[in-house]
Each structure stands twice: as C-alpha cells, then as structure tokens.
N, C-alpha and C. Protein backbone atom coordinates (compact mmCIF):
# COMPACT_ATOMS: atom_id res chain seq x y z
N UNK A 1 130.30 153.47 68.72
CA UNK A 1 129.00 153.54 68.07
C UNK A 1 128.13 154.53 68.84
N UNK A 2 127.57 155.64 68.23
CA UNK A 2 126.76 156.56 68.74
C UNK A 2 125.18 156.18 69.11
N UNK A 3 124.75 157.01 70.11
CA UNK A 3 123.23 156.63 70.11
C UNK A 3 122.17 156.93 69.04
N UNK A 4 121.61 156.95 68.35
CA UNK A 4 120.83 157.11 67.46
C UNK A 4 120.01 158.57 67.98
N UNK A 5 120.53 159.57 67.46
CA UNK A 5 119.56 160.77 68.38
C UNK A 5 117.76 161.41 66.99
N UNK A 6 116.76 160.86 67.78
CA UNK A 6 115.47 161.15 67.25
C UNK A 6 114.87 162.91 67.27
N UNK A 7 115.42 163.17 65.90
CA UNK A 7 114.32 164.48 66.01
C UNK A 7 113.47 164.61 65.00
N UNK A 8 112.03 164.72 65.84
CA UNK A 8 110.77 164.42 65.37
C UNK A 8 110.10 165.93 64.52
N UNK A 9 109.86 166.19 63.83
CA UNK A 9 109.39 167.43 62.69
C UNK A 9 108.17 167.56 62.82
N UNK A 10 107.19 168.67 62.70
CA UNK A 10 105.60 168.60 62.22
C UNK A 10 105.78 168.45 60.67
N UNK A 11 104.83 167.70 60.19
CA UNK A 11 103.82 167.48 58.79
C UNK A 11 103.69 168.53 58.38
N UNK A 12 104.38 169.02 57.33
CA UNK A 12 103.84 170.11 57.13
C UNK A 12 102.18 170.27 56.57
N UNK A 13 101.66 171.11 56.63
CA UNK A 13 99.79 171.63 56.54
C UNK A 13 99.47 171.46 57.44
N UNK A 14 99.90 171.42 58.68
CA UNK A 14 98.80 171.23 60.20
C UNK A 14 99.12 172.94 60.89
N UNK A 15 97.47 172.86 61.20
CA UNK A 15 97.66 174.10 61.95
C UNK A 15 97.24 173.50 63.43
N UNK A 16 97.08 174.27 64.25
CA UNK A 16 96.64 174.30 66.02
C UNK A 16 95.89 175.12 66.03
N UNK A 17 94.73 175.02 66.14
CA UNK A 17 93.20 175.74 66.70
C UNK A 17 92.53 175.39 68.38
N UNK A 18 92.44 176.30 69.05
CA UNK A 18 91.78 175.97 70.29
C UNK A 18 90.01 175.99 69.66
N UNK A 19 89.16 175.30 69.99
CA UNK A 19 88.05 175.07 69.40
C UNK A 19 87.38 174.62 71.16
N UNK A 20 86.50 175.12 71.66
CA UNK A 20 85.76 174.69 72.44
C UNK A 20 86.30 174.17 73.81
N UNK A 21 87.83 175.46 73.88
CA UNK A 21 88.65 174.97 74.88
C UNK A 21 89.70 174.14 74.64
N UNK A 22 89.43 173.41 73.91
CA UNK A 22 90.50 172.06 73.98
C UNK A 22 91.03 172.44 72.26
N UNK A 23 92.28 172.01 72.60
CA UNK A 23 93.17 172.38 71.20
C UNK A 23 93.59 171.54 70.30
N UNK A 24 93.42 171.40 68.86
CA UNK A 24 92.57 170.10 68.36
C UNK A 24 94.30 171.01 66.82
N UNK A 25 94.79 170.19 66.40
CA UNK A 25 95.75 170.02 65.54
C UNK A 25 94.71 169.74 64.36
N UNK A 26 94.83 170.27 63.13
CA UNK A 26 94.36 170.01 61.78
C UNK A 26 95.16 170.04 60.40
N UNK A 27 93.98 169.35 59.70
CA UNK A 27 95.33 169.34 57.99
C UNK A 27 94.03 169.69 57.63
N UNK A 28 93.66 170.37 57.13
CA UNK A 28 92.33 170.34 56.05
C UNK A 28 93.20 169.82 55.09
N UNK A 29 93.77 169.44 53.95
CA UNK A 29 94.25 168.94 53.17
C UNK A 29 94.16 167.87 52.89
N UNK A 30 94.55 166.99 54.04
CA UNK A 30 94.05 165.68 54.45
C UNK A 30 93.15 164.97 55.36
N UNK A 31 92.34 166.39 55.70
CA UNK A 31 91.15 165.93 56.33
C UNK A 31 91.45 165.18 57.81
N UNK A 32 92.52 165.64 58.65
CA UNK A 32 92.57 165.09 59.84
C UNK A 32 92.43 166.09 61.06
N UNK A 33 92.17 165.44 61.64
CA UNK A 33 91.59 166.29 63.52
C UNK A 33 92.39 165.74 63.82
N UNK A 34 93.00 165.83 65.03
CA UNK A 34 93.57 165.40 66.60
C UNK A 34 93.28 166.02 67.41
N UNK A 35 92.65 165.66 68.62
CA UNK A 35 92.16 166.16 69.72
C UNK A 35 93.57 166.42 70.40
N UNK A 36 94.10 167.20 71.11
CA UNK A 36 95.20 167.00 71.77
C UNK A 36 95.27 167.98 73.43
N UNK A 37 95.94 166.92 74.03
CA UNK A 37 95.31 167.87 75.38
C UNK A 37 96.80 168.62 75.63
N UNK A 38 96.57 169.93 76.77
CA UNK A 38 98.00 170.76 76.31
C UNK A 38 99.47 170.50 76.70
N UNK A 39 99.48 169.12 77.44
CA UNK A 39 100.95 168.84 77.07
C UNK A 39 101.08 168.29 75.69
N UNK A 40 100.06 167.55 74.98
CA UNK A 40 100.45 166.62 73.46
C UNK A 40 101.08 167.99 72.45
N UNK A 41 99.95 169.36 73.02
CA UNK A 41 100.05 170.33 71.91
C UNK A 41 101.33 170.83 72.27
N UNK A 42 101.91 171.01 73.10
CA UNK A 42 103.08 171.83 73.33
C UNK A 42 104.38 170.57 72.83
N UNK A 43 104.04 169.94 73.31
CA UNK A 43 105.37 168.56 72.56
C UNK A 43 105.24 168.89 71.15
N UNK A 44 104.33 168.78 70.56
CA UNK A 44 103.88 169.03 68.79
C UNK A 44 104.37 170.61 68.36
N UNK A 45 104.58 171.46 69.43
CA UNK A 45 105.28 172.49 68.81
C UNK A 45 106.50 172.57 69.00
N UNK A 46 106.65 171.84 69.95
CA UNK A 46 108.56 171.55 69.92
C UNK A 46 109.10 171.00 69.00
N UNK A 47 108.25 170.00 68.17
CA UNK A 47 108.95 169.28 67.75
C UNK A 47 109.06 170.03 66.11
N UNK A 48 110.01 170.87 66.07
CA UNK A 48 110.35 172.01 65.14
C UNK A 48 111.39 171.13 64.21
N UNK A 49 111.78 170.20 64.57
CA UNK A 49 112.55 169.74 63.60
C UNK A 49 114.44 169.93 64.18
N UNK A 50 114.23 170.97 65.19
CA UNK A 50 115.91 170.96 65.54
C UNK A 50 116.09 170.32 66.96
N UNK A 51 114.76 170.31 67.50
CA UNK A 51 114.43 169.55 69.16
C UNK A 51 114.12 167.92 68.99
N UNK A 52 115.56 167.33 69.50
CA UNK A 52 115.43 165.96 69.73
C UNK A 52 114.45 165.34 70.81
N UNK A 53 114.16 164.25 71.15
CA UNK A 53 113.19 164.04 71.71
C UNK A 53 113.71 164.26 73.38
N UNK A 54 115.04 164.15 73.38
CA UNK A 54 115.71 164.26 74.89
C UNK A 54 116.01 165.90 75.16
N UNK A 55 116.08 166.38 74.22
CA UNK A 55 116.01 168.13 74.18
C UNK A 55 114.67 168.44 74.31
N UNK A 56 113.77 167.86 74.42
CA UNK A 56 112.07 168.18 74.40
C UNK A 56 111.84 167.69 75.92
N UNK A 57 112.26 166.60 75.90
CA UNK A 57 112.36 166.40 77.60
C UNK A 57 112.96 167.56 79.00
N UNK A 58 113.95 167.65 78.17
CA UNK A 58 114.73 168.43 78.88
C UNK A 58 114.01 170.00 79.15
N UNK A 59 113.66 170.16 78.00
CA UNK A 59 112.91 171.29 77.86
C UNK A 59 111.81 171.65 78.86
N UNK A 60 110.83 170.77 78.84
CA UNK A 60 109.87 171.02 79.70
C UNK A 60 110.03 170.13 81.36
N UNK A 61 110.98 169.28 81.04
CA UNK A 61 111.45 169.48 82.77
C UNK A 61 111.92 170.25 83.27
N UNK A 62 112.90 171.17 82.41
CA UNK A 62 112.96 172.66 83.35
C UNK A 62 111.75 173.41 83.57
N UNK A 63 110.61 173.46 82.75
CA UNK A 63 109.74 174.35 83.15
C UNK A 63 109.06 173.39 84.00
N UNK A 64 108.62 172.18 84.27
CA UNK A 64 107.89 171.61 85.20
C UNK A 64 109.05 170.29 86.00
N UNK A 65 109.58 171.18 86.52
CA UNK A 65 110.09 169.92 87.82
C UNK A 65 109.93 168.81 88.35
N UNK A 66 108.72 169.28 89.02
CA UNK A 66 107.87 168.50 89.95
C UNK A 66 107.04 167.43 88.91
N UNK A 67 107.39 167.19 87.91
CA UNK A 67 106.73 166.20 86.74
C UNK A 67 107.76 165.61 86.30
N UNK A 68 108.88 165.59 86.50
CA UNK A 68 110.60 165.41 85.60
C UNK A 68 109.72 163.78 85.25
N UNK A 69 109.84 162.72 86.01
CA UNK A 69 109.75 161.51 85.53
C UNK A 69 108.46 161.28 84.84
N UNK A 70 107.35 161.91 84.73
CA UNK A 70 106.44 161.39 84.25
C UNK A 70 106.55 162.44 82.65
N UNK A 71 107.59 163.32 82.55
CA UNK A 71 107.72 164.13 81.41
C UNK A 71 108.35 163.16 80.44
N UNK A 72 109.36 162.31 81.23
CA UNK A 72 110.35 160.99 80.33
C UNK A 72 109.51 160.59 79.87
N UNK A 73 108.37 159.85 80.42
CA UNK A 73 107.46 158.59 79.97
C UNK A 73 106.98 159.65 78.70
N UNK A 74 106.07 160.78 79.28
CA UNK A 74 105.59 161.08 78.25
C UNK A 74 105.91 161.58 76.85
N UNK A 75 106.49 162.04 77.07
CA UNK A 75 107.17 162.92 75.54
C UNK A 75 107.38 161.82 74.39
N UNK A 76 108.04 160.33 74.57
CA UNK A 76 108.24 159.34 73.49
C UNK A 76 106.96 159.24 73.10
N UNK A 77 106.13 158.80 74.17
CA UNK A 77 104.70 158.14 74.38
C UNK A 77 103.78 159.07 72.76
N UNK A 78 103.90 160.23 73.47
CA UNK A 78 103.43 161.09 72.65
C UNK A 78 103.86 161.54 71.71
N UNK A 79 104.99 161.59 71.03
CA UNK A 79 105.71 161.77 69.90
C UNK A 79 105.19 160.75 68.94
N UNK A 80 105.49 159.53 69.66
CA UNK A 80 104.98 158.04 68.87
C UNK A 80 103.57 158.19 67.99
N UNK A 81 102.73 158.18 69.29
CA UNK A 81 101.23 159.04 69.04
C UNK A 81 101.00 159.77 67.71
N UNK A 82 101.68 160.94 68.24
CA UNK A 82 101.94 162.04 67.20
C UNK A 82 102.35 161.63 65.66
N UNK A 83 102.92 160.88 65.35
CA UNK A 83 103.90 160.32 64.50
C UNK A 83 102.89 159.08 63.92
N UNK A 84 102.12 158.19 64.71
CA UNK A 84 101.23 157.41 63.95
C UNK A 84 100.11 158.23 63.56
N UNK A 85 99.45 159.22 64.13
CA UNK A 85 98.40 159.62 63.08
C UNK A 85 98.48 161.10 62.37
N UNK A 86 99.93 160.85 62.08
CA UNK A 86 100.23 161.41 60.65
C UNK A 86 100.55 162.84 60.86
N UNK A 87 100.96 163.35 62.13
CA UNK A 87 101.23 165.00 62.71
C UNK A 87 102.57 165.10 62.49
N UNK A 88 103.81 164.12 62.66
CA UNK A 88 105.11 164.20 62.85
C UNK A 88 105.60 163.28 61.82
N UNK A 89 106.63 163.69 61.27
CA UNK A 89 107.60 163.15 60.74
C UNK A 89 108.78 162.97 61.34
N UNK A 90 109.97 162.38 60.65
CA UNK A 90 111.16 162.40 60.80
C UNK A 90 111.66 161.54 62.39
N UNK A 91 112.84 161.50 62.63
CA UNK A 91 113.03 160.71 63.65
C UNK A 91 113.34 159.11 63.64
C-alpha cells in the first residue's frame, strides 16, 4: 500500500500583489484578500500543481538549511491554511 502523495494546486483567479510591503494573494472574482507573509507566498507559488507537499519541503530546505525542521512544520501548516481560505486546491 502506497503513501498517499498530496499535491496542492492554486485556485485558479488569484493573483499576488505586494501592496504596502507585505504581499497579500487576491481573487477579485470572489472578493478575497490573504495577507501572506513571504514564506506563505512562496509555498503558494510552489504549489503549481506538479510540487507535492514533500517536494515543496524539500525545495526550500535546500535553499534554507539552517530552517530544515521548522520548514517540515511549516509547509503542511500552511498549505492547510492556504487550502481553507480558498487559495489551493487539490491534494
């Protein structure tokens, strides 16, 4: 029996705007904001639809090392996130 492998998609109609510094995800369509600070935004562009959530991990623990365990916690954490207010699909 295989592990169940999660890959998480953007919604499609959301764009990424930096607005006042901080980089805030939108749908005008459906009228949603997300404030997102720049690890949430960079997980939200990984998540392209071919990057599993352990390939997203992996991903940015090579670029940040010195974070490897707190990149685990985060990336589900924030996918989840991502995924309840309506930015991500799939998974």
């Amino acid at each position: 029996m295989s592990a169940l492998i999660r890959i998480p998609k953007q919604c499609a109609g959301f764009l990424i705007e930096q607005m006042d510094g901080e980089t805030v995800l939108l749908h005008p369509a459906k009228n949603i904001i997300i404030h997102a600070n720049e690890t949430a935004a960079l997980i939200w562009q990984l998540c392209d639809g071919n990057n599993s959530e352990q390939d997203i991990v992996k991903i940015l623990s090579s670029a940040y090392p010195d974070s490897r365990d707190q990149i685990a916690k985060d990336v589900p954490e924030t996918i989840q996130r991502l995924r309840a207010q309506g930015a991500l699909d799939g998974g």
